[in-house]
Protein backbone atom coordinates (compact mmCIF):
# COMPACT_ATOMS: atom_id res chain seq x y z
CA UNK A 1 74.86 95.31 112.92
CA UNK A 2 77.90 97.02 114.22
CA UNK A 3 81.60 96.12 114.52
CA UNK A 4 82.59 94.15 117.50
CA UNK A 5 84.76 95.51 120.01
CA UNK A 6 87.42 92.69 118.81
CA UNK A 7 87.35 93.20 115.52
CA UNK A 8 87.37 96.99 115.55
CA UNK A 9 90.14 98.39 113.52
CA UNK A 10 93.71 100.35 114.41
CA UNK A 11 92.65 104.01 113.89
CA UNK A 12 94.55 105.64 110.61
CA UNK A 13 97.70 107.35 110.57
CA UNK A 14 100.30 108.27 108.21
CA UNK A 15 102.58 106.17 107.09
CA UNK A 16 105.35 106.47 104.56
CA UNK A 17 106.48 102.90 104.77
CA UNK A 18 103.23 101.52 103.71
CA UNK A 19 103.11 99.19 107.21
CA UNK A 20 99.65 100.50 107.80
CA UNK A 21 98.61 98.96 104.72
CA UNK A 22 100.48 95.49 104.83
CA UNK A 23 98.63 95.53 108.39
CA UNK A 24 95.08 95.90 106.68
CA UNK A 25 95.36 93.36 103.88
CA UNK A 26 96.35 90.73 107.07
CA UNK A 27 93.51 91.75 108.07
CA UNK A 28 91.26 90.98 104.93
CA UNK A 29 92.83 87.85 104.11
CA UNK A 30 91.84 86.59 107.87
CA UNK A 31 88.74 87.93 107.65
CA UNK A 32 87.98 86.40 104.21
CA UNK A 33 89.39 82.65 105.53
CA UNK A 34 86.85 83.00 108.16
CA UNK A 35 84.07 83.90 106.28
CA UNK A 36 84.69 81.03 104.03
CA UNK A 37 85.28 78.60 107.21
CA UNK A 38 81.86 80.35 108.00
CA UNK A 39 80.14 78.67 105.00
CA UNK A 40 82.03 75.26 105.61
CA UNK A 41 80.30 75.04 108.78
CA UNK A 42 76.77 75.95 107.05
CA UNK A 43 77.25 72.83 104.75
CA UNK A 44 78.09 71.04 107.46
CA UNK A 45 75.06 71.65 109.33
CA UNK A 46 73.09 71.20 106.02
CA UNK A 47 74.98 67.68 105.77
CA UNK A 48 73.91 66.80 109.60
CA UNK A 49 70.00 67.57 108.46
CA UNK A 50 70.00 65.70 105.92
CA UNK A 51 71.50 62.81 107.54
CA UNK A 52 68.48 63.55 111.16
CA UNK A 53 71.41 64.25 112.95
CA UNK A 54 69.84 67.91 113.89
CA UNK A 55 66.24 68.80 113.92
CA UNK A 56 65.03 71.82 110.52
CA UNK A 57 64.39 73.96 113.24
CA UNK A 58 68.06 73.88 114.49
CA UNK A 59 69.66 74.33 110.86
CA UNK A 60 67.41 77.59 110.22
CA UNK A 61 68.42 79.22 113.85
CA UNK A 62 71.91 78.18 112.28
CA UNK A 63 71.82 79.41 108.84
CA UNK A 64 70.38 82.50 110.25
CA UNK A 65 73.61 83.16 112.50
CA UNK A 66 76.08 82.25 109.84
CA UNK A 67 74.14 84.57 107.20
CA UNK A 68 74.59 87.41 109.88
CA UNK A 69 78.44 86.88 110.97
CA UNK A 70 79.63 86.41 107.08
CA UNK A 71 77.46 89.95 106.41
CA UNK A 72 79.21 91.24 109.03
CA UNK A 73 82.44 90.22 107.88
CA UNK A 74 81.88 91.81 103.97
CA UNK A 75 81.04 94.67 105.46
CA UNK A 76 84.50 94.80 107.91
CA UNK A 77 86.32 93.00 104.85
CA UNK A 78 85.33 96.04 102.49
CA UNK A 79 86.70 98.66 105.37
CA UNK A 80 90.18 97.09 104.87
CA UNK A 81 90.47 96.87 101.80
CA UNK A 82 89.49 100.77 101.38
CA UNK A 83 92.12 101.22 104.50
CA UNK A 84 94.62 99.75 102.93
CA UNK A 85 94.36 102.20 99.18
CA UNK A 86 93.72 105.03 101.98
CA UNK A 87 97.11 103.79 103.65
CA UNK A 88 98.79 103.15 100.27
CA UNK A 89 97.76 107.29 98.89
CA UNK A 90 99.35 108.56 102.19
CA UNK A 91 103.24 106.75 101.66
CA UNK A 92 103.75 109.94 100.21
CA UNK A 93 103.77 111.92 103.00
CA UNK A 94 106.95 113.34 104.06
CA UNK A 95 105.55 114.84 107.43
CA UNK A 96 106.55 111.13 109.22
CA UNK A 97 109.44 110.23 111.13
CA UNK A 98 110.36 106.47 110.16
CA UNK A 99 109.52 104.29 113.40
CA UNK A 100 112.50 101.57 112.25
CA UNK A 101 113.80 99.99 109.15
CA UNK A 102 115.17 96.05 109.06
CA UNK A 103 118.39 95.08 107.62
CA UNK A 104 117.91 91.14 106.46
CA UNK A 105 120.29 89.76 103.89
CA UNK A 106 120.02 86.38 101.89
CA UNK A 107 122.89 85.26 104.14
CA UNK A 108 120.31 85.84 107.40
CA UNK A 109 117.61 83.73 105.69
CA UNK A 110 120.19 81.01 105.05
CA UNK A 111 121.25 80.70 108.27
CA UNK A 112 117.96 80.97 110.08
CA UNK A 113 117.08 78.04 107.14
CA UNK A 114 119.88 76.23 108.28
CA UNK A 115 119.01 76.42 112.00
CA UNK A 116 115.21 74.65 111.01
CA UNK A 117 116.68 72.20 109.23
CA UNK A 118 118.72 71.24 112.23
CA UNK A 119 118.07 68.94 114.95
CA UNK A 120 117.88 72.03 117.66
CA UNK A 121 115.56 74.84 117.44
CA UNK A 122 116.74 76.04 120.88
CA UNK A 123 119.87 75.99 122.72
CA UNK A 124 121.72 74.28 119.70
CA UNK A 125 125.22 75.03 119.02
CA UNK A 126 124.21 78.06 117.00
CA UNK A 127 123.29 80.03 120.25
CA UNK A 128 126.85 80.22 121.90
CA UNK A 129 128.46 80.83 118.60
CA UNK A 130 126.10 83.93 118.18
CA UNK A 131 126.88 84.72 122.05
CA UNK A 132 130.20 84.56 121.23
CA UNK A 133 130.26 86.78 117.97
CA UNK A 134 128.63 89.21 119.44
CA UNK A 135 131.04 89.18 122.32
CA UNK A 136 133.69 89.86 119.75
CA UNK A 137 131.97 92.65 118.00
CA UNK A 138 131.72 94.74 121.03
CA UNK A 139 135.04 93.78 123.02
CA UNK A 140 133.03 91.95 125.63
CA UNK A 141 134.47 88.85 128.07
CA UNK A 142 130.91 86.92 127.56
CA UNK A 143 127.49 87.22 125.21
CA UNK A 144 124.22 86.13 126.52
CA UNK A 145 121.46 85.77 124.25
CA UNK A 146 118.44 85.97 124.97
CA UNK A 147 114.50 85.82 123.87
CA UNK A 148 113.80 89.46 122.70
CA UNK A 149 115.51 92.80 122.85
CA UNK A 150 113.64 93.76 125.49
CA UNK A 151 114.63 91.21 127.51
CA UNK A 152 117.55 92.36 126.67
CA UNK A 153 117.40 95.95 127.70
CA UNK A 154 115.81 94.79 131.15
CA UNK A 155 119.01 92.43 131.85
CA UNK A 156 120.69 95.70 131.08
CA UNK A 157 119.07 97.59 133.77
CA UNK A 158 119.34 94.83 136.12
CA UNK A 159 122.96 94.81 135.61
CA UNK A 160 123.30 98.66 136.21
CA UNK A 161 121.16 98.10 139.00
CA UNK A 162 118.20 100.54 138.44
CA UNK A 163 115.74 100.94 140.44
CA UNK A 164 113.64 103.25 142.56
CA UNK A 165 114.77 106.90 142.39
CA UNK A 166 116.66 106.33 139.29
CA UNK A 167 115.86 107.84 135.97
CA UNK A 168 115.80 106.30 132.88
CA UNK A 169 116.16 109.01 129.17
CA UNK A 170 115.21 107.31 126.29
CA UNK A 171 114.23 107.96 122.68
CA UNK A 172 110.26 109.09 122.30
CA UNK A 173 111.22 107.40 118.89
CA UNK A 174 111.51 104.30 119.53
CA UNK A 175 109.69 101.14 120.44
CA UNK A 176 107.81 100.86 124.07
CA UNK A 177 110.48 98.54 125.28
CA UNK A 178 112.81 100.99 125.72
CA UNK A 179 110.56 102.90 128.37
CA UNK A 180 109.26 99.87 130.47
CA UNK A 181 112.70 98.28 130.59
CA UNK A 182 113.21 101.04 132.84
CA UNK A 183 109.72 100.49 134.79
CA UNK A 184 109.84 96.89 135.08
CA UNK A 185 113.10 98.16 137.42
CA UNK A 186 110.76 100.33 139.71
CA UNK A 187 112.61 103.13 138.10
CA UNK A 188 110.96 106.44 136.85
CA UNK A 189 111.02 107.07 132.99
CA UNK A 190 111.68 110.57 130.70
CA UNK A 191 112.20 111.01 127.28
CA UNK A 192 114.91 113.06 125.33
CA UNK A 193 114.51 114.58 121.85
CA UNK A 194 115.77 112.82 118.79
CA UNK A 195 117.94 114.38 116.17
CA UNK A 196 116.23 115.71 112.96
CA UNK A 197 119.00 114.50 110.88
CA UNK A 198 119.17 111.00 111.88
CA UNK A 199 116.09 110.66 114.29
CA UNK A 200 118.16 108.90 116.88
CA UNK A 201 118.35 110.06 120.41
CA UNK A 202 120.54 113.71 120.11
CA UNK A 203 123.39 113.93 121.59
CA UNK A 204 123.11 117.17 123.16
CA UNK A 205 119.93 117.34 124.52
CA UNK A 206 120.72 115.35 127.49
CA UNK A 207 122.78 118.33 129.08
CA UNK A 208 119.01 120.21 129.17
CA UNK A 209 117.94 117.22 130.73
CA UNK A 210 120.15 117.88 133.69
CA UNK A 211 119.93 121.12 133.76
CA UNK A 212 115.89 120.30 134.45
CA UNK A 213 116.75 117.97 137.14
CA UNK A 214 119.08 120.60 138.89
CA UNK A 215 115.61 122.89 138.72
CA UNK A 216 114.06 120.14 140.15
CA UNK A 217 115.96 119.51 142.79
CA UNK A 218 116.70 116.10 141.96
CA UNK A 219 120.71 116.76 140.99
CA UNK A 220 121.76 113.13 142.88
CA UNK A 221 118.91 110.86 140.87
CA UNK A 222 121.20 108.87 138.46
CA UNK A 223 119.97 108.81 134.70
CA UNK A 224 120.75 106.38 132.06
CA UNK A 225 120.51 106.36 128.53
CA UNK A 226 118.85 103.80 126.39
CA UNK A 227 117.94 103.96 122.28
């Protein structure tokens, strides 16, 4: 029996960070809770036969299914758990360009903690007081929070008003948001090489990128920048 569409696997890659591997053992431990839910539900059915609740003929046709699916699963479960040593032997590599590293302190647990614990999980006093940090941190008049950095990034382009005929340079390293901020504006999308030292977007290469558009004939499109 093969995979199923749904269950089928992200294809390999290399992967310094180990994510790939973190990724596959979610995996297996989902897979084994449902194989053991799978089981439950066998002595459950067992249970209903012996109390006439379902005809012998029913529990087989049952037992049958449930033998398949949790066969199934060992056989997935035992792919993940080789993809994850197979994703664990490749951290090694030094070929791959980190996608992102996050910066969370004790301090960031203890206040997220200490928002839980409160009686507002949204729109407490906690959100204006961030608005307002942040505000401070960049020499802003206001801070507006809101759901998800790319939310975020869209407000952005609303606010610079992009749209049709404008193009948007962003990092190819970098998470899709940055690219369909830019699309979600009706705006047009190209990307602009990072730097090999610090794998943010490089400084200089924009001036090629205009150079390009001058080829193109395109000299009056306005660009923006996003990382």
């Amino acid at each position: 029996m093969g995979i199923p569409q749904a269950l089928t696997p992200f294809p390999t890659f290399s992967d310094p960070e180990g994510y790939g591997r973190y990724h596959h053992l979610d995996n297996a431990k989902f897979i084994s809770n449902t194989r053991a839910s799978c089981w439950e539900v066998l002595d459950h059915l067992i249970t209903a036969h012996d109390e006439k609740i379902i005809t012998t003929e029913t529990l087989e046709q049952g037992r049958i299914l449930i033998t398949q699916s949790v066969k199934l699963l060992n056989g997935y479960l035992r792919y993940l758990r080789k993809a994850a040593t197979n994703n664990q032997q490749q951290t090694t590599n030094p070929q791959m360009i980190p996608y992102g590293r996050q910066d969370i302190t004790d301090a960031d647990i203890a206040a997220v903690e200490a928002v839980l614990r409160s009686d507002f999980l949204t729109q407490g006093p906690a959100v204006p007081r961030f608005e307002q940090a942040v505000a401070d941190n960049v020499g802003a008049a206001h801070g507006v929070a809101v759901n998800s950095a790319t939310s975020a990034l869209h407000i952005a382009c609303l606010a610079l008003d992009l749209g049709p005929g404008d193009w948007l340079w962003t990092s190819p390293n970098s998470f899709v948001a940055s690219a369909n901020c830019a699309r979600y504006c009706g705006a047009k999308v190209d990307f602009v090489d990072i730097d090999p030292r610090t794998y943010n977007l490089s400084v200089e290469a924009p001036a090629a990128k205009l150079e390009q558009a001058e080829r193109e004939g395109r000299p009056g499109s306005r660009s923006i920048r996003t990382t």
